[in-house]
Every structure is written in C-alpha cells, then in structure tokens.
Protein backbone atom coordinates (compact mmCIF):
# COMPACT_ATOMS: atom_id res chain seq x y z
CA UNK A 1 10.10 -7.33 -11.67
CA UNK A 2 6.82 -5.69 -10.67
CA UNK A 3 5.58 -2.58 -9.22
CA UNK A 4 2.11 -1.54 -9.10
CA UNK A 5 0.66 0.90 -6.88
CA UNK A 6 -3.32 0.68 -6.18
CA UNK A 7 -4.72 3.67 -4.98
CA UNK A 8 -8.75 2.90 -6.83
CA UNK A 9 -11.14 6.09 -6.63
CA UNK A 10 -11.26 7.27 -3.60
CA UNK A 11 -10.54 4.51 -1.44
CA UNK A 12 -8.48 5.40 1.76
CA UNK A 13 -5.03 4.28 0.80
CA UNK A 14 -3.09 1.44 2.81
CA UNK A 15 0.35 -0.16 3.03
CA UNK A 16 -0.60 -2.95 0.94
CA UNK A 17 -1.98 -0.39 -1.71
CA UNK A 18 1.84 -0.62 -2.79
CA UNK A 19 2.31 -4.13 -4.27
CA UNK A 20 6.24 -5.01 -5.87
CA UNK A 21 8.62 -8.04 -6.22
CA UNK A 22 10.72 -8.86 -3.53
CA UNK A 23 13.45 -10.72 -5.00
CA UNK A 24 12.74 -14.33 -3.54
CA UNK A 25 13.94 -12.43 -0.44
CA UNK A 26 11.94 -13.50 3.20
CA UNK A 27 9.69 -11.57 5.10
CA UNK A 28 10.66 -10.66 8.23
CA UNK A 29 7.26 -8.32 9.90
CA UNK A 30 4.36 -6.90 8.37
CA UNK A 31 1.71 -4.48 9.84
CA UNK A 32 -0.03 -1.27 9.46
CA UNK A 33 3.21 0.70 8.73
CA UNK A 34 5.73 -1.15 7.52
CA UNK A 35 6.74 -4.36 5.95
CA UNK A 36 10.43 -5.71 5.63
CA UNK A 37 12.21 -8.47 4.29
CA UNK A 38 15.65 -10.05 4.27
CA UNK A 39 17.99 -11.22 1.70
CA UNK A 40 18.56 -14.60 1.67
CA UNK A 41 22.73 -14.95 1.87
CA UNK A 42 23.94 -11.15 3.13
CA UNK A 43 22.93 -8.39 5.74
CA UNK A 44 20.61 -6.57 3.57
CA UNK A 45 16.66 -5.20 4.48
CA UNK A 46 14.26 -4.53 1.96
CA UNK A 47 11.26 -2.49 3.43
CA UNK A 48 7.95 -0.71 2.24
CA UNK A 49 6.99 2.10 4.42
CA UNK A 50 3.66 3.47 4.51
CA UNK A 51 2.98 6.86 6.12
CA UNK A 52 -0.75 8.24 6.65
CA UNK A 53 0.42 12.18 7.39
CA UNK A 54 1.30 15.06 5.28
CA UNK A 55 5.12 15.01 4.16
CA UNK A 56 7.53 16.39 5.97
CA UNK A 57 9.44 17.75 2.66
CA UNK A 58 9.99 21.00 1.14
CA UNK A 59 7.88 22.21 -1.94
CA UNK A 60 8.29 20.19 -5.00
CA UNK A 61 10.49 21.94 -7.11
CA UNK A 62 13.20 23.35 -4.26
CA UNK A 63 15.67 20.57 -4.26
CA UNK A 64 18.52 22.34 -2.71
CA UNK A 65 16.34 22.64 0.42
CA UNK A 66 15.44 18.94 -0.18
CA UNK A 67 19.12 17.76 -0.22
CA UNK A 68 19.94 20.85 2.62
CA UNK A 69 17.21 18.64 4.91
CA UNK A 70 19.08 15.71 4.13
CA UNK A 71 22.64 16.73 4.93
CA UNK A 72 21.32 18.40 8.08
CA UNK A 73 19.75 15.09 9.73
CA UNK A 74 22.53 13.26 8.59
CA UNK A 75 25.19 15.06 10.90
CA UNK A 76 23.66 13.62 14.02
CA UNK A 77 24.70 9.78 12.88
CA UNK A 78 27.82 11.19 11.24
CA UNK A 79 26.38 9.98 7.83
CA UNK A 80 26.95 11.27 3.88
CA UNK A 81 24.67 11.87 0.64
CA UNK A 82 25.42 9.62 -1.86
CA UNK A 83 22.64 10.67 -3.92
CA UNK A 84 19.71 13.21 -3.59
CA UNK A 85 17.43 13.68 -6.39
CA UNK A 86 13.93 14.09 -7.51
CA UNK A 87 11.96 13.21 -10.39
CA UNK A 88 8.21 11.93 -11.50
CA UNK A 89 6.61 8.98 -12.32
CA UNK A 90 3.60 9.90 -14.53
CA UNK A 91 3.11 13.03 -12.76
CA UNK A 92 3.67 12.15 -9.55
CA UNK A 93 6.90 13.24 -8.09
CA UNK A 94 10.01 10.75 -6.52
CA UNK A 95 12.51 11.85 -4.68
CA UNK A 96 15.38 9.09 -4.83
CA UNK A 97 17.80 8.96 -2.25
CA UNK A 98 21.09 7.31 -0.81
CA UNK A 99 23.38 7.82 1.96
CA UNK A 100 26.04 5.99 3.87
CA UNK A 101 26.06 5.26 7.57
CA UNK A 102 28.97 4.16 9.68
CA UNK A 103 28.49 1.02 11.36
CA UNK A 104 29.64 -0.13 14.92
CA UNK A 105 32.51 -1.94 13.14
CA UNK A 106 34.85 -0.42 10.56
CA UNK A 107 31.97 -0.92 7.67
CA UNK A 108 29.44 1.56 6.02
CA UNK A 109 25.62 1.11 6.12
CA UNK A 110 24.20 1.77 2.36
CA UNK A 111 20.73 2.94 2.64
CA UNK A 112 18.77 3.77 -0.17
CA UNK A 113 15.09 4.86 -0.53
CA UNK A 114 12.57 6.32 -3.17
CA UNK A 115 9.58 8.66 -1.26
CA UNK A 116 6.43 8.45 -3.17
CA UNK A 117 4.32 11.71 -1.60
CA UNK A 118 1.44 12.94 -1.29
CA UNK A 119 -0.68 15.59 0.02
CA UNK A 120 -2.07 13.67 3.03
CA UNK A 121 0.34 10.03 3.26
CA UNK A 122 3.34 9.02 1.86
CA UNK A 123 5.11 6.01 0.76
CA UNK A 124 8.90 4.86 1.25
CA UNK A 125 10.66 1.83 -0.10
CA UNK A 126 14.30 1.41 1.66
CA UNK A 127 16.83 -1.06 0.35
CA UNK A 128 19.44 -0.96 3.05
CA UNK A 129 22.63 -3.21 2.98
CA UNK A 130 26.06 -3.52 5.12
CA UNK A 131 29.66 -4.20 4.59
CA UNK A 132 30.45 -7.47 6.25
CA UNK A 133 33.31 -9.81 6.02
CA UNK A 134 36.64 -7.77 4.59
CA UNK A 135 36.03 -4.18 3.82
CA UNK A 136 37.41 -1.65 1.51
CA UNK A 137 38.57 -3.20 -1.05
CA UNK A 138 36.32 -0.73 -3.52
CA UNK A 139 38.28 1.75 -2.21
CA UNK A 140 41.94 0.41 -2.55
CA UNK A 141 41.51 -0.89 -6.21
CA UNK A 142 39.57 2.73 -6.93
CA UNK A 143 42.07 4.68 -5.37
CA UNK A 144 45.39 2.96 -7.24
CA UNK A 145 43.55 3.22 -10.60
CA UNK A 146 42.92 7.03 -9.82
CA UNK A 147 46.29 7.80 -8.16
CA UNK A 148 48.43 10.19 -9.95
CA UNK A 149 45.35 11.63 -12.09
CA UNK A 150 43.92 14.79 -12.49
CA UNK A 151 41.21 13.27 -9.98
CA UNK A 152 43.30 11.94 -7.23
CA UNK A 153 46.97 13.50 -5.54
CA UNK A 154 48.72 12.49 -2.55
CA UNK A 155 49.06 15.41 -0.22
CA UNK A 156 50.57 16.65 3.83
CA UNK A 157 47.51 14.93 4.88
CA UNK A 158 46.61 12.17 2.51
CA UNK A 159 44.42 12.12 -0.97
CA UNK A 160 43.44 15.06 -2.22
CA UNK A 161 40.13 15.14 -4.24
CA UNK A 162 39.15 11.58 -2.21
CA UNK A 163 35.95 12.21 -0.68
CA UNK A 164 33.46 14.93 -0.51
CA UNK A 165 29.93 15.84 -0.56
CA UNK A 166 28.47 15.49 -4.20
CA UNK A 167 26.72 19.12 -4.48
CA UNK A 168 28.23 21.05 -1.36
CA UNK A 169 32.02 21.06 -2.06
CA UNK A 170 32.62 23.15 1.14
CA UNK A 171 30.54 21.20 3.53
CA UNK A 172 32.95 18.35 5.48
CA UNK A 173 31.18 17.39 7.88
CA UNK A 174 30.19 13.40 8.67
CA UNK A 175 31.05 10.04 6.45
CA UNK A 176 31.46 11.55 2.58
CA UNK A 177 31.34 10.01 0.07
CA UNK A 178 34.56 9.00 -1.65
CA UNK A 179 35.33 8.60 -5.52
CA UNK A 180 34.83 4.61 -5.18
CA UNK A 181 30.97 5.00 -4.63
CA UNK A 182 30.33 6.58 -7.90
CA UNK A 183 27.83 4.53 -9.77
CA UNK A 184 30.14 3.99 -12.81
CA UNK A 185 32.19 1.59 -10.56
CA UNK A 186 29.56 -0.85 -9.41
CA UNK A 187 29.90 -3.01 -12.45
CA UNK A 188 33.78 -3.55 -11.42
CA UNK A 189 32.15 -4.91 -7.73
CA UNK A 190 28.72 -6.78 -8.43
CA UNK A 191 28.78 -7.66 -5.02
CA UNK A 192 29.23 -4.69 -3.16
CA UNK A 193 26.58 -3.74 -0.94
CA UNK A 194 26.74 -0.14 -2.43
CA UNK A 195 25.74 -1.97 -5.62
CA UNK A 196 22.90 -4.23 -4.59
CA UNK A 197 21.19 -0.88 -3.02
CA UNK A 198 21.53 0.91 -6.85
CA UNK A 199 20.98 -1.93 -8.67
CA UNK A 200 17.70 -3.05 -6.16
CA UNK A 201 16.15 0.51 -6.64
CA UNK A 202 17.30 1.21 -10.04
CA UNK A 203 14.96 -2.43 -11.19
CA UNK A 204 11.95 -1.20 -8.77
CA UNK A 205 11.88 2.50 -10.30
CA UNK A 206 12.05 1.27 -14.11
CA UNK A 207 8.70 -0.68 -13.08
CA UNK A 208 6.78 1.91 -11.11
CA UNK A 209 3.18 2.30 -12.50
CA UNK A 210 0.76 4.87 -11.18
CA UNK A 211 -2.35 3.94 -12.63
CA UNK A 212 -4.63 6.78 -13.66
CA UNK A 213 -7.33 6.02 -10.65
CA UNK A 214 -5.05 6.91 -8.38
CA UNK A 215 -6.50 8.81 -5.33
CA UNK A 216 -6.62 12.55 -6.96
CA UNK A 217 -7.49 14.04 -3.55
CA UNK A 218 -3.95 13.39 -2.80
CA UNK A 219 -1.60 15.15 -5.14
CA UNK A 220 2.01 16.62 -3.34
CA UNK A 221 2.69 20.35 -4.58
C-alpha cells in the first residue's frame, strides 16, 4: 500500500496533491473537494477530503479540547468516540479519529478518519463502514467471555462496566462505546465493519510520507 503526499515548493496545494491505494475499491465522484470510493462486496466509503481553509481545531498540543470538540458535535447525531488521538508524521501532526453512529436500522455506522492540517488547508481521509445483514454478534460473544469478570457484572439495570466513553468516565451521553469495540477484539471478527475501518487506516498511516518539499508556508501550530 501507498501513500504519498505532494505538496513541491511552493505550489498551491490540491486534492490530488494526496495520492494513496485504494484497495481495488471503485470510484464513486471526484472533484475539487472530495473524492470517494466504494468497496466492492459491503457498505463501506473510502474518501479523501481536501479542505483549502484554516483548521477548525484547537492548538496542537491540547488534546483534551481536541477530543472535548469531538464529544460535543457528536451529541447532536447521538454518536460515541471510539478513538481520539493525535500524533506526527515527520513533523507534521495527525490527529486519528473514530466514532460510531447509529443508523436508521438497529446497526452502527463506523467512521474513521486521519486530519492532516495545516496552517491555511487541510486534508481528511474517512474510511466509513456499516453493519448490515445480522448485527451484534461482537457484542454477544464479547459480553459471555467477559461475564462474571472483574470487567463485566450483571446489575438492577443490566451490565455494569458495558459501555462508556474511553477518557470521560462520567460523560453518558449518545451511542458509547462498549467493551466489544476494543481493538484487541478485531482479530476474533475479521469481518466486522469496526475492523475494516482500523485495519483500512491502520495500513494507510504505516505508509504516510511527507516528503521534505512539502509546502513550508503551511505548518499547523
């Protein structure tokens, strides 16, 4: 897998600055802002997002603000973090997210995205993929492994320890996420859709290069 980003001298940057394998997954659109594609044999969107404003995002280093931003939009589609995190490629910083969406059947929306900014444009590559079919089975086989442990009890009002958000303990509000959507499970359910979003970003991250004439006019503080 390959992902090279293009940004020569100071050439004004562009969505297809952003090159990266797509999987043998088809393309769907393409334009200005956005390109997407579609895997071939379940509901799942890969997309490259290309932004020519500042970032909306809090300084750099302040990622409790970060995830607090997060959480915050979230609550309006009744949504959960998965994961909020940041860290660099050569320099440059990457803020790597997931979340879970509810869909208008029983299933969850995955959505997953690493935000390349910088100080004038930003970029955003989305992996997004559904439940479809028979749903939560993750859950079931999760939860009677866990049952009885330290981990999980049964209480009045059901598990206790089951779901909740993964740096807030107090905050309960939306879709959060439960003990069966921790990473270290996705190798028991290869074909979860919560797995094809980790596993999709985790191969495009490991490949990131930001080659050193990169626009330097742009840096993100």
């Amino acid at each position: 897998m390959l992902f090279i980003q293009k940004l020569f001298g100071r050439k004004k940057p562009t969505i297809h600055s952003l090159v990266f394998e797509t999987f043998g997954w088809s393309e769907r659109q393409a334009s200005a802002e956005l390109r997407e594609w579609q895997h071939p044999s379940i509901p799942a969107l890969l997309s490259l997002h290309f932004f020519d404003i500042p970032p909306d995002l809090p300084p750099a280093a302040d990622e409790v603000k970060l995830r607090q931003k997060y959480r915050q939009s979230l609550i309006q589609q009744e949504g959960g973090i998965l994961e909020v995190t940041r860290s660099a490629i050569e320099g440059a910083p990457l803020i790597r997210t997931l979340f879970k969406l509810p869909t208008n059947s029983n299933g969850v929306l995955y959505a997953g995205s690493l935000t390349i900014p910088f100080k004038s444009c930003s970029y955003v590559i989305k992996v997004q993929a559904r439940e479809s079919g028979v749903t939560g089975m993750r859950e079931a086989v999760v939860a009677n492994m866990l049952l009885g442990t330290d981990q999980l009890k049964i209480g009045d009002d059901g598990f206790i320890g089951w779901a909740a958000d993964p740096y807030e303990p107090t905050f309960t509000a939306g879709k959060l996420m439960n003990l069966a959507e921790r990473p270290e499970y996705d190798i028991q359910f290869p074909n979860h859709p919560l797995t094809l979003v980790r596993q999709t970003l985790r191969a495009i991250e490991t490949q990131i290069h930001l080659p050193p004439e990169r626009i330097e006019a742009l840096p993100f503080v």
